[in-house]
Structures are given as structure tokens and as C-alpha cells.
Protein backbone atom coordinates (compact mmCIF):
# COMPACT_ATOMS: atom_id res chain seq x y z
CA UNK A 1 0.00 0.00 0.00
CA UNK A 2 1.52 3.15 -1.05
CA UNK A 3 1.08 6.29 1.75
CA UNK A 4 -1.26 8.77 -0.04
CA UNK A 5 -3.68 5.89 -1.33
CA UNK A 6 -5.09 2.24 -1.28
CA UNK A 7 -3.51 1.20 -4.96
CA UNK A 8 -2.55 -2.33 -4.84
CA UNK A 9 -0.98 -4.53 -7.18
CA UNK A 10 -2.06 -8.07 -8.15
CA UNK A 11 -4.95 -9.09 -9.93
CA UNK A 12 -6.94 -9.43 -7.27
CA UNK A 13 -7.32 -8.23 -3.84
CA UNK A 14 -6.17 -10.38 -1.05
CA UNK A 15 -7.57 -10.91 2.72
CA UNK A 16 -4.62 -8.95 3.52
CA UNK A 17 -4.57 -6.32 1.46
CA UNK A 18 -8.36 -5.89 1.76
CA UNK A 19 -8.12 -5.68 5.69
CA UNK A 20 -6.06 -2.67 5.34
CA UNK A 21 -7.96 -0.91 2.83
CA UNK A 22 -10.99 -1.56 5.33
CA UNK A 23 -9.11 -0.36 8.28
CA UNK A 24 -8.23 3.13 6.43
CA UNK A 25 -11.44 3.93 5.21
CA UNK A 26 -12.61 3.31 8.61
CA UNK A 27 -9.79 5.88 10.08
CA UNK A 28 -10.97 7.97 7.60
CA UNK A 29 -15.05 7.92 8.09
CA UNK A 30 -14.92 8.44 11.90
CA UNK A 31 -11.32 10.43 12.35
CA UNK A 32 -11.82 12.57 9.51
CA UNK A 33 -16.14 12.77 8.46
CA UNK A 34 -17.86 12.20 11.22
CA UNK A 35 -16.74 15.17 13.20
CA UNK A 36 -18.01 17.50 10.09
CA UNK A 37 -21.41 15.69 9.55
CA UNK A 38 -23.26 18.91 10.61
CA UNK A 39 -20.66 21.16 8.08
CA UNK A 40 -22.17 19.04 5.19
CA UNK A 41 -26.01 19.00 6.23
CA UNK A 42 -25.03 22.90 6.53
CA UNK A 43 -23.73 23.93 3.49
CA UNK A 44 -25.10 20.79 1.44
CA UNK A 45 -21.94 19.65 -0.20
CA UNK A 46 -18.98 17.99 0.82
CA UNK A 47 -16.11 20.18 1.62
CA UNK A 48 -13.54 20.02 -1.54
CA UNK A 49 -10.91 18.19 0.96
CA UNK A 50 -12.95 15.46 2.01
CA UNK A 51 -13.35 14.95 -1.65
CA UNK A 52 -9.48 15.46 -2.83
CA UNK A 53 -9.19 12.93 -0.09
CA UNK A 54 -11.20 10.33 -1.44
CA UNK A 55 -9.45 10.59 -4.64
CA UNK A 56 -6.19 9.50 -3.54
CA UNK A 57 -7.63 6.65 -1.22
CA UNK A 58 -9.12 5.74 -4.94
CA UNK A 59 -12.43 5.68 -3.13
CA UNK A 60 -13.91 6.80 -6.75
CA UNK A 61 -13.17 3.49 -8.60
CA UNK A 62 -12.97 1.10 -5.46
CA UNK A 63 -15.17 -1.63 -7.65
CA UNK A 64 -13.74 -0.48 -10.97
CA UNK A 65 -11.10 -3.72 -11.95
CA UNK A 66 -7.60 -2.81 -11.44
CA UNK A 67 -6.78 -2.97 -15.65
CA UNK A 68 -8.44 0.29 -15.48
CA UNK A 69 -7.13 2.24 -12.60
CA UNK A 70 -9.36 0.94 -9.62
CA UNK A 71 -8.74 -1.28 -6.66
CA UNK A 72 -10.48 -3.96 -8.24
CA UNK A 73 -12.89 -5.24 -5.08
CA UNK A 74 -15.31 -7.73 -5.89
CA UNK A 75 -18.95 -7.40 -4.42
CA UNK A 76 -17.77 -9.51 -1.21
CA UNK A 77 -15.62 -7.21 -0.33
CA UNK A 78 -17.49 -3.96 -1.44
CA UNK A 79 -20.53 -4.65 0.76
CA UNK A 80 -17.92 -4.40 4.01
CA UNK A 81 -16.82 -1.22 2.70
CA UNK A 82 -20.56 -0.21 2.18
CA UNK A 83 -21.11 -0.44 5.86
CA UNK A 84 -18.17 1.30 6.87
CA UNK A 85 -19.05 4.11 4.17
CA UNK A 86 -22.71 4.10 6.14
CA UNK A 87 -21.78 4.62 9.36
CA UNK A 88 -21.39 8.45 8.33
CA UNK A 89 -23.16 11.30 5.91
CA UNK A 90 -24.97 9.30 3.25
CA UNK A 91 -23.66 12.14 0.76
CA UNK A 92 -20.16 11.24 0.97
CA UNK A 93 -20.48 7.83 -0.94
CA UNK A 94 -23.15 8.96 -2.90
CA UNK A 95 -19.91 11.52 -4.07
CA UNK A 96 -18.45 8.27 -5.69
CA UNK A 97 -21.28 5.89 -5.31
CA UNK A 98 -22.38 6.17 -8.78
CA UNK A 99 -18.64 5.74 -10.76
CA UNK A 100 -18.49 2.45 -8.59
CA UNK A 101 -21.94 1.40 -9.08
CA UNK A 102 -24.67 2.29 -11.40
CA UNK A 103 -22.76 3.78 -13.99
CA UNK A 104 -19.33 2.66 -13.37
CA UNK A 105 -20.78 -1.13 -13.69
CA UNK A 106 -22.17 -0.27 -17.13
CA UNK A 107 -19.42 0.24 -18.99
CA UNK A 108 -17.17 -2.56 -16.70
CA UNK A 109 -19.36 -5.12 -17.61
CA UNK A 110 -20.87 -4.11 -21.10
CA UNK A 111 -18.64 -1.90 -22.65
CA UNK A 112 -16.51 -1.78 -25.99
CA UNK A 113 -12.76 -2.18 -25.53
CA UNK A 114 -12.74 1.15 -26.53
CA UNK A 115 -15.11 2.95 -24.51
CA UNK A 116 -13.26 1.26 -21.24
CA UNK A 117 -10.14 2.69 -22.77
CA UNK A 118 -11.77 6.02 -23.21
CA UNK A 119 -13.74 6.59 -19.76
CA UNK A 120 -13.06 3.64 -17.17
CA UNK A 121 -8.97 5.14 -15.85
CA UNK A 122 -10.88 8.95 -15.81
CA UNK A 123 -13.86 7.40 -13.61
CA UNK A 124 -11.50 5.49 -11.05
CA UNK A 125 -9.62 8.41 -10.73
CA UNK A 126 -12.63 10.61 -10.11
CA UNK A 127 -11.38 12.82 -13.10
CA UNK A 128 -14.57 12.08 -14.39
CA UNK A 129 -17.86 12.01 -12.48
CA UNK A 130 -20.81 9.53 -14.20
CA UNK A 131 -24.23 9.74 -13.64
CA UNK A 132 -26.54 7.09 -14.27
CA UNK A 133 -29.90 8.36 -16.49
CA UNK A 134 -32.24 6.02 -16.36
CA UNK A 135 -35.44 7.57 -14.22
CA UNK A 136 -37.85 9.40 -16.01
CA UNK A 137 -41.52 10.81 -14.43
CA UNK A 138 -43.18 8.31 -15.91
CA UNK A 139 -40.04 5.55 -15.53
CA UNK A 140 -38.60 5.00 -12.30
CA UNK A 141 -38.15 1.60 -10.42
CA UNK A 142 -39.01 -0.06 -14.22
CA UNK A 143 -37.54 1.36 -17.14
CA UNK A 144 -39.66 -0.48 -19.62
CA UNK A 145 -42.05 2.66 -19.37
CA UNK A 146 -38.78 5.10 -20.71
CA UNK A 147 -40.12 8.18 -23.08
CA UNK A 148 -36.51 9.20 -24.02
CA UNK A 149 -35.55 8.54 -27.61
CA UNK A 150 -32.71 8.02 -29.50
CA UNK A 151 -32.88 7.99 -33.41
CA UNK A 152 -29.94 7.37 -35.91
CA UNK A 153 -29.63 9.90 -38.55
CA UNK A 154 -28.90 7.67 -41.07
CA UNK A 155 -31.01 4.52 -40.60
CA UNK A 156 -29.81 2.49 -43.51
CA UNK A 157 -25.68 2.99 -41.54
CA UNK A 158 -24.84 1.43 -38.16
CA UNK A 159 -22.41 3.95 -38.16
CA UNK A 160 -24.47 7.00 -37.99
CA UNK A 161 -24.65 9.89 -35.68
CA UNK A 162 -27.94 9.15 -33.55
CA UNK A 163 -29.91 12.37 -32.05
CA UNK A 164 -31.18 12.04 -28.32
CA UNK A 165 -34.19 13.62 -27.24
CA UNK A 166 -35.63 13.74 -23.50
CA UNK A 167 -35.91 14.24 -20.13
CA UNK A 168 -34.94 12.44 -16.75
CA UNK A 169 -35.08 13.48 -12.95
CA UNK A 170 -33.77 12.25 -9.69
CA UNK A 171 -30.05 12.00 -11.20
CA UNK A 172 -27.38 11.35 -8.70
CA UNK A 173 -24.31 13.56 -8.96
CA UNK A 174 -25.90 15.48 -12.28
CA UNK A 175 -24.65 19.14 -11.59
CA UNK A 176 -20.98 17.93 -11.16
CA UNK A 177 -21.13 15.17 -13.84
CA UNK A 178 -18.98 15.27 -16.69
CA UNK A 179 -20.50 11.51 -18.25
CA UNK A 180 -24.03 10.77 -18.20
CA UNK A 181 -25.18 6.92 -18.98
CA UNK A 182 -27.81 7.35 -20.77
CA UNK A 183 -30.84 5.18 -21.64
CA UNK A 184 -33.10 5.76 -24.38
CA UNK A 185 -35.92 3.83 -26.25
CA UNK A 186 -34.90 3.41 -30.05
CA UNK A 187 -37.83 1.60 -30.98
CA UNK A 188 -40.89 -0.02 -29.45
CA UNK A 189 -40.24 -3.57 -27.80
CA UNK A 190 -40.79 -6.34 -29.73
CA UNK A 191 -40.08 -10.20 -30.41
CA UNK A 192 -36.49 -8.58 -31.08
CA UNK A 193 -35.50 -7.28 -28.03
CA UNK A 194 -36.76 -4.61 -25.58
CA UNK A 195 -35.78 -1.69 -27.64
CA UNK A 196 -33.92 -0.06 -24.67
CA UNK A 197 -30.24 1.48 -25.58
CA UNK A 198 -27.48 3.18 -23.70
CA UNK A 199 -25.33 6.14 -24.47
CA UNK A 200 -22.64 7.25 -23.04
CA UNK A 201 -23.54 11.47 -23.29
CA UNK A 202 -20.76 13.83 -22.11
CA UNK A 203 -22.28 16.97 -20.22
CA UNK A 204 -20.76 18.84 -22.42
CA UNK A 205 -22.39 18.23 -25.40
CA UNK A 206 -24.88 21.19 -27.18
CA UNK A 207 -28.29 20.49 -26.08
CA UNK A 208 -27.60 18.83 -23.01
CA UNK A 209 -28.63 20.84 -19.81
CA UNK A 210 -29.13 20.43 -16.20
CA UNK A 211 -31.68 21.87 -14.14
CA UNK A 212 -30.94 23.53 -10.40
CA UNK A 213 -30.27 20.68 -7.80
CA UNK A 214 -33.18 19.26 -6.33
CA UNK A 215 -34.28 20.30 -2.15
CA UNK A 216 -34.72 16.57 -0.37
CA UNK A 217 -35.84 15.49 2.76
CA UNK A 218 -32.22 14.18 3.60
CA UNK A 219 -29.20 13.47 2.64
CA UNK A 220 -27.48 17.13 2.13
CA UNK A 221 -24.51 17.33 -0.10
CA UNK A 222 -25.55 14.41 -2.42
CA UNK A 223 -27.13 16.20 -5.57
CA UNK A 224 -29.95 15.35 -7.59
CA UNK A 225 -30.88 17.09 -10.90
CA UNK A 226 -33.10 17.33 -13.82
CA UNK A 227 -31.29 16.73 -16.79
CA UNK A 228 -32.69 17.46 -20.78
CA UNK A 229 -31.36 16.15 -23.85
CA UNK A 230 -32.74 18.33 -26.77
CA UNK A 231 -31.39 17.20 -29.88
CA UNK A 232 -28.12 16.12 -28.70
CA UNK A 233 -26.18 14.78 -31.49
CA UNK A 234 -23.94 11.89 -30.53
CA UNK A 235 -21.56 9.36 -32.86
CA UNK A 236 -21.81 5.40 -33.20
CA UNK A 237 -19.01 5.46 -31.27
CA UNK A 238 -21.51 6.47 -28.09
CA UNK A 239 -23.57 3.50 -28.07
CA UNK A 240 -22.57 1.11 -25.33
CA UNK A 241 -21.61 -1.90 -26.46
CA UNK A 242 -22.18 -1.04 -29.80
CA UNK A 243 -25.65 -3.05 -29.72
CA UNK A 244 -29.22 -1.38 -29.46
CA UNK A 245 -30.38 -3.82 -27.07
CA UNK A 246 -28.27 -3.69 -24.32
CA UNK A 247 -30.31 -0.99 -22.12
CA UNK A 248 -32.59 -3.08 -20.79
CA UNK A 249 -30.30 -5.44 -19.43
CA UNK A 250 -27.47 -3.18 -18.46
CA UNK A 251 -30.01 -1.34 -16.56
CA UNK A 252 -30.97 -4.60 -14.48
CA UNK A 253 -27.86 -5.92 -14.15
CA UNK A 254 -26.13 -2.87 -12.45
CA UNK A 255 -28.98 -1.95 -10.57
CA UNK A 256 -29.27 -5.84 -9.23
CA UNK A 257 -25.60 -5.19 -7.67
CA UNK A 258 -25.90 -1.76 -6.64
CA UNK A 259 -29.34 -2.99 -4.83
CA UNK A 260 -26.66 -5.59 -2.60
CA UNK A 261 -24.09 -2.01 -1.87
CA UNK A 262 -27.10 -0.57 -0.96
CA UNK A 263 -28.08 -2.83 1.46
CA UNK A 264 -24.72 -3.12 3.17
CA UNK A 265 -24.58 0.88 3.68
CA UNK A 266 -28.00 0.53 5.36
CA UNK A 267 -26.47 -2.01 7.66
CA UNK A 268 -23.47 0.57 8.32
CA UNK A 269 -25.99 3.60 9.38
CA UNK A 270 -28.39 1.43 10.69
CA UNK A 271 -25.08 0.64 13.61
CA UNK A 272 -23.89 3.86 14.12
CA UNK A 273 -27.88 4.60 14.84
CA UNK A 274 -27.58 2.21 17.43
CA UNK A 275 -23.97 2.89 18.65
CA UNK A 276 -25.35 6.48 18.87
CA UNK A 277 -28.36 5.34 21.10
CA UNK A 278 -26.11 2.85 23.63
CA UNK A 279 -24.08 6.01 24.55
CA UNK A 280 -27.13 8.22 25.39
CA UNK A 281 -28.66 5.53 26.79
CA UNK A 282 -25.61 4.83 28.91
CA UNK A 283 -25.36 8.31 29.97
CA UNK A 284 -28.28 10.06 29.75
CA UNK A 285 -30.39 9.78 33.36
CA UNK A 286 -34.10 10.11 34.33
CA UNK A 287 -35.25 10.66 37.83
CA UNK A 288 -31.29 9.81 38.33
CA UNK A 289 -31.55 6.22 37.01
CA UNK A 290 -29.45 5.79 33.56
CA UNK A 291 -32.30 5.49 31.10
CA UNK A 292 -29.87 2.45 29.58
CA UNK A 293 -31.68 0.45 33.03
CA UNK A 294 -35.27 0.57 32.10
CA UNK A 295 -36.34 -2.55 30.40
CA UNK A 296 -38.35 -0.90 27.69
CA UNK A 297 -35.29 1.15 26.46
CA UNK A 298 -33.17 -2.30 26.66
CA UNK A 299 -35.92 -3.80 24.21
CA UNK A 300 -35.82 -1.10 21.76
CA UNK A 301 -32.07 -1.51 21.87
CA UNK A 302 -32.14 -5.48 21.20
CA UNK A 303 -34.60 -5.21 18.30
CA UNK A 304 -31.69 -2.79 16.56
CA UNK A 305 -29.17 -5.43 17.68
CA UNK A 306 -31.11 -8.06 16.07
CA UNK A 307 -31.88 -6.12 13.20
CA UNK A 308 -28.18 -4.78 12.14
CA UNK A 309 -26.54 -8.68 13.01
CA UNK A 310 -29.59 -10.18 10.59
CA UNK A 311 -29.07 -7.59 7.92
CA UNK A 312 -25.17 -7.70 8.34
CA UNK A 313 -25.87 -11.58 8.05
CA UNK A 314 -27.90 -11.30 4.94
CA UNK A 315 -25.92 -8.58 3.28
CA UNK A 316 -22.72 -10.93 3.31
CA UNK A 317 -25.00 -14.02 2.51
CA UNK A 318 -26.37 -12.11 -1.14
CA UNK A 319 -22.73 -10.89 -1.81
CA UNK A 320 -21.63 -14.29 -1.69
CA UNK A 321 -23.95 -15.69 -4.23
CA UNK A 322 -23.31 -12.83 -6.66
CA UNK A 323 -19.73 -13.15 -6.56
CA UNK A 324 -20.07 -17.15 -7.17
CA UNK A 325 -22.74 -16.53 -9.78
CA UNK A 326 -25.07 -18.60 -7.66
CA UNK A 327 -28.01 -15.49 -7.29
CA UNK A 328 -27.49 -12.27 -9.24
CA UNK A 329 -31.27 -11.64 -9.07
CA UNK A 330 -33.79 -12.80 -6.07
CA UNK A 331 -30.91 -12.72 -3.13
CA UNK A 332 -29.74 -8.67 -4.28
CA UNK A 333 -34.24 -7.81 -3.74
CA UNK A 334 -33.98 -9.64 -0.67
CA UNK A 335 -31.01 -8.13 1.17
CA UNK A 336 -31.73 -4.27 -0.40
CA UNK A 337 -35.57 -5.00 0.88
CA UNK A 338 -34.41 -6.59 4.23
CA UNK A 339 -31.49 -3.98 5.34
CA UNK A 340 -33.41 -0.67 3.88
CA UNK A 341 -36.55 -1.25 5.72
CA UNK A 342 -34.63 -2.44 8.73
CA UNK A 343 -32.47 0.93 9.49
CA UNK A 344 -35.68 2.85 8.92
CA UNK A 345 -37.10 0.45 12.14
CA UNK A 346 -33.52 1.39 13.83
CA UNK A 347 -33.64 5.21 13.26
CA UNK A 348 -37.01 5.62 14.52
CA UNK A 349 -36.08 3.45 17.76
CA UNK A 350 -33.07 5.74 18.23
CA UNK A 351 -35.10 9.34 17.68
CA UNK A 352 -37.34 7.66 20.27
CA UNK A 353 -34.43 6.57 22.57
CA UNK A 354 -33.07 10.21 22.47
CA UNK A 355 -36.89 11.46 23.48
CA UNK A 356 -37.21 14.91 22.51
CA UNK A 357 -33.28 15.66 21.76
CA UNK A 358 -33.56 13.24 19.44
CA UNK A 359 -35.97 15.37 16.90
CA UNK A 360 -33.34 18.32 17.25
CA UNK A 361 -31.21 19.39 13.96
CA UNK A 362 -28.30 18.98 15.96
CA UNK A 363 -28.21 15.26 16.19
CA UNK A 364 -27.14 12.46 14.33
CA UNK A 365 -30.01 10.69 14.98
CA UNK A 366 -32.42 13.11 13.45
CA UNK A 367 -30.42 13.31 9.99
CA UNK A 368 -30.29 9.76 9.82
CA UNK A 369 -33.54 9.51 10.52
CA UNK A 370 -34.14 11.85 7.32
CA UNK A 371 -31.63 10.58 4.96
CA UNK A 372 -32.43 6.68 5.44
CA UNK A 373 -35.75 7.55 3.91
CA UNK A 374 -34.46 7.39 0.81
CA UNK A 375 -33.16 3.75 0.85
CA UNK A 376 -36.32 2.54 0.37
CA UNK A 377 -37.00 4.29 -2.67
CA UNK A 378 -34.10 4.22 -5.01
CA UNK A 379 -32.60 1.53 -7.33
CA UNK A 380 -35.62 -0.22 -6.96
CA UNK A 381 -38.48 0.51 -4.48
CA UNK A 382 -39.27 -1.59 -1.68
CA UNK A 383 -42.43 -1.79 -3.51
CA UNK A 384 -40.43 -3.40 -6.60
CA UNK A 385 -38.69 -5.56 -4.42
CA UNK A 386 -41.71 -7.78 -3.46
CA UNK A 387 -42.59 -8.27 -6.76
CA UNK A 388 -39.00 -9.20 -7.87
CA UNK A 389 -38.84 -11.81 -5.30
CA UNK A 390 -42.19 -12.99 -5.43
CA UNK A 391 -42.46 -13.11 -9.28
CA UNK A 392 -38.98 -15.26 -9.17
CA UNK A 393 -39.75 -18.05 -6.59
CA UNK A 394 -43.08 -18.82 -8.48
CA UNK A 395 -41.54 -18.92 -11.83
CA UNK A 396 -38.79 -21.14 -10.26
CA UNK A 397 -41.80 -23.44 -8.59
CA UNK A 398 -43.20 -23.83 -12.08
CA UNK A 399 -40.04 -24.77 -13.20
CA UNK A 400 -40.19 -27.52 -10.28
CA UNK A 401 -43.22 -28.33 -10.63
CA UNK A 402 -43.34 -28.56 -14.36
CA UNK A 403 -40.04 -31.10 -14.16
């Protein structure tokens, strides 16, 4: 390990190596961002050293492969990282969360040669900030229903320029993103394919615009925009893959993983919620008597136990069978359903632990309470979730059954 960052060599990352890498994001995290939590709810942004320092740890391309400039962890070992990323401001990995994830994982895993060349060192260095353009009003948690189009000037050449037209909302990191993943119907779905394509759009092309960053609930610091494509002209060359059906399926695909990081950062927040609760508990008296000794505060405090061991559990468990290959689709809905509606049990038990402190601005509890709100709802509602899992056990019973 080299002392300004976590580069490695090797083609993989080792129990070794990864332990370290662990140990200095968690230095980092609770030395370093914890102590300026309320300094980023504040001024909603992350102070430009925080970020400078997440560069050089390579926090920006963590799960981008090593070929290209990352550190190369596999989806074992990102989850671990998830929940040590969690324990603080949600906005700080959502700074990098979508080079790793989202869009990162779209051009790692369906990408020309020469669009990896082009864009993948740039993202792991956090040169280059991608955004991942997929929800529209009328096409969140299932892009099947997407509105924006994509049509090649030249329909009779593969090679032709294509021209982009729409809207999307809710992007992550828009308003500082120089790459925006784009998705785009070219065509209706048929017995073809599903019509879906991707584009990789920089933000600087002409008709590409971004609107003011949205006002949230939670999570200050991590932007969300509006972003319009009118009449943005892009070449062949921008077409992931270089195949007009990949959208579909790169959508799923990276949002399938991101749903398992997801999960493990709710784990992380979901214990500092309850760290943050033992130590007022501990300390904080009523009528003289440590609140920590009356049996209804102990119970709150074992249901978060049992809920951030089970979720920690079940985060590891889904990681597993993605890295093996053994369940890239049912296990990912189950822990990102599990863990996100867990830490929103967790935060409410610790606002109510902390009484009426516990609503105040000042406390961690009360932003977490706000920005785990959000778990539930992106990359997949909890909503979506159900039907993901439900839809795939009965289709493998009828496989069963049929056998």
C-alpha cells in the first residue's frame, strides 16, 4: 500500500490487502467525516478536501477492476466497505457511489474495448464524475415505461450519428457530472428485443442541460438534478456496447448489484444509529436512574441489535452468491428489501431513545432519521422488491413443478 492511497498490485485483492484498505477507510469515516457531519447538512456539499481525499484513497473506482485504474474489489468485499461508508453522511459515498456502481458497472461489464479505454482510468480516478440516467416521471423503479428517444440519422448505416431527445429526474451527482449513462428507447419492444439502448452522453455536449439541484428530505450534499437532452447529437461510437439492445439489461444488471451495496450501507448507518443510542442511553439519566436500566429502552435496543446482526448476516449471505454466480437476481431484492426497511425500524427506535433531543437538527439521529428515507426508494423501491422476489420463486416453482 503506497502512503497517499489504497492502490494495490495483483490481480486481485487479497484478505490482507483488503483488511487494510478496510481499516483506512474506517480511520478515515470516523477520524476525519464524522466530526463535520453537521458542516455538510449545513452547506449541502462535501467540503472540496474530504473529496481530494477520497481521490487519492481511490475511493472513486474502489469496484472499478484494477486494468483500469481501480482497486479492483469484488462485491464480497465492497458490501464491508458499504457499511463502513454508512456509518457516516450518506452524501459522501453517494460523491463516488455512482462511478463504482450504477454507472461505473455499465461500462465494466458491457462496454466496448474502446469505450473502457476512453472513460473507465478517468472514472476510477474521479477525473470524471458519471451519472446514471435512467429515471424518467413516468419511468422509475421499471424502465420499460422510458419516453426518451434516440434515433440514428442515417437509418440504412450502423455507423451514424444518432440524435437524443428527453428528459430524466432524480439524477445522482448530475450538476458535477462530466459523463451521463444514458438510456433511451430506439424503438418499441418487440419479439427482437426490448428496444432499450445506452449512451454514453458527455455533459458537455450542445443540447444537453441540467436543471438547479433538487431540495430533499435528507441526505445534504448528495445532488440530484433534472437533466434534458434536446437534440443532442452523438456518434456510433456512443452506443454502449455497440448493440441497441443492451439498455434493458445493463439497466438490471447494475442496478441488481448496486441494490446488494445498498443494502450493506444501510447495515453501516443502521449501527452507528444504534452505537449512537447505547451512549445516550448509557449516559443520559431520568429521575437519576441511567435510562440504559429501564427494560423498555433495553428492548428497543435489542430489536436494533437483532436487526443490524440479521441484515449484516444477509448482506454478506447475497454478496456471496453474486460473486459465485449462484443469485445475481432474487438474493440482491432480498437483502436491499431486508437492510433498507430495517435501518428505517432502527432510526425511529433511536429518535425515540433520544426522546425529545432526538428530533433536534443537531443530532445524528435526526439526519439519519431523514436521509435513510431514501433507501427505500431508489434503485428499486421496496415496492419493486416484493414483486422481484415474489415473481422469481413462483416462476422457479413452475419450473419444479413442471419437471
Amino acid at each position: 500500500m503506497t502512503d497517499t492511497g489504497l492502490a494495490i498490485g495483483g490481480a486481485e485483492v487479497d484478505a490482507e490487502d483488503f483488511a487494510e484498505i478496510r481499516q483506512t477507510v474506517r480511520e478515515f469515516i470516523r477520524t476525519r467525516v464524522v466530526p463535520r457531519e453537521q458542516e455538510i447538512a449545513d452547506g449541502d456539499a462535501i467540503p472540496e478536501d474530504l473529496r481530494q481525499a477520497a481521490k487519492e484513497m481511490g475511493l472513486f473506482g474502489f469496484a472499478i477492476p484494477q486494468e483500469w485504474g481501480g482497486l479492483g474489489l469484488d462485491l464480497a468485499q465492497d458490501v464491508e466497505l458499504a457499511q463502513e461508508l454508512g456509518y457516516t453522511s450518506l452524501a459522501l459515498r453517494s460523491m463516488f457511489g455512482t462511478n463504482n456502481g450504477i454507472a461505473g458497472q455499465v461500462l465494466v461489464n458491457f462496454g466496448t474495448d474502446e469505450q473502457k479505454a476512453r472513460w473507465l482510468a478517468p472514472i476510477a480516478s474521479g477525473e470524471v464524475v458519471a451519472s446514471f440516467a435512467l429515471t424518467e416521471p413516468g419511468a422509475g423503479s421499471n424502465p420499460a415505461g422510458l419516453r426518451t428517444k434516440a434515433v440514428r440519422v442515417d437509418k440504412t448505416d450502423e455507423n451514424s450519428d444518432w440524435i437524443v431527445d428527453g428528459s430524466k429526474c432524480f439524477i445522482t451527482n448530475a450538476p458535477l457530472a462530466n459523463l451521463f449513462v444514458t438510456f433511451a428507447r430506439v424503438r418499441p419492444a418487440d419479439d427482437e428485443g426490448t428496444g432499450i439502448a445506452v449512451f454514453l452522453i458527455p455533459a458537455a455536449t450542445a443540447g444537453v442541460s441540467v436543471s438547479e439541484h433538487d431540495r430533499k428530505m435528507g441526505q445534504e450534499g448528495s445532488w440530484t438534478s433534472d437533466v434534458h437532452f434536446d437534440g443532442v447529437r452523438v456518434p456510433a461510437s456512443a452506443l454502449v456496447g455497440g448493440e441497441v439492445d443492451l439498455g434493458y439489461r445493463a439497466a438490471m444488471i447494475s442496478l441488481a448489484r448496486g441494490r446488494v451495496h445498498i443494502a450493506g450501507m444501510a447495515v453501516g448507518t443502521a449501527q452507528r444509529a444504534l452505537d449512537e443510542s447505547l451512549r445516550h442511553a448509557a449516559i443520559t439519566t431520568q429521575g437519576g436512574t441511567p435510562i440504559g436500566d429501564f427494560q423498555l429502552v433495553q428492548a428497543m435496543l435489542a430489536d436494533m441489535q437483532t436487526g443490524v446482526m440479521a441484515g449484516r448476516a444477509l448482506v454478506r449471505d447475497a454478496a456471496a452468491k453474486w460473486v459465485s454466480g449462484e443469485d445475481r437476481r432474487i438474493a440482491p431484492s432480498v437483502a436491499k428489501l431486508y437492510c433498507t426497511e430495517m435501518v428505517g425500524e432502527v432510526a425511529d427506535k433511536a429518535v425515540q431513545i433520544h426522546g425529545g433531543s432526538g428530533y433536534m437538527r443537531e443530532m445524528p439521529v435526526e439526519r439519519i432519521y431523514r436521509d435513510v428515507r431514501l433507501l427505500r426508494l431508489y434503485e428499486g423501491t421496496s415496492e419493486i422488491q416484493r414483486l422481484i422476489i415474489g415473481g422469481g420463486l413462483i416462476r422457479e416453482a413452475k419450473k419444479h413443478a413442471a419437471s
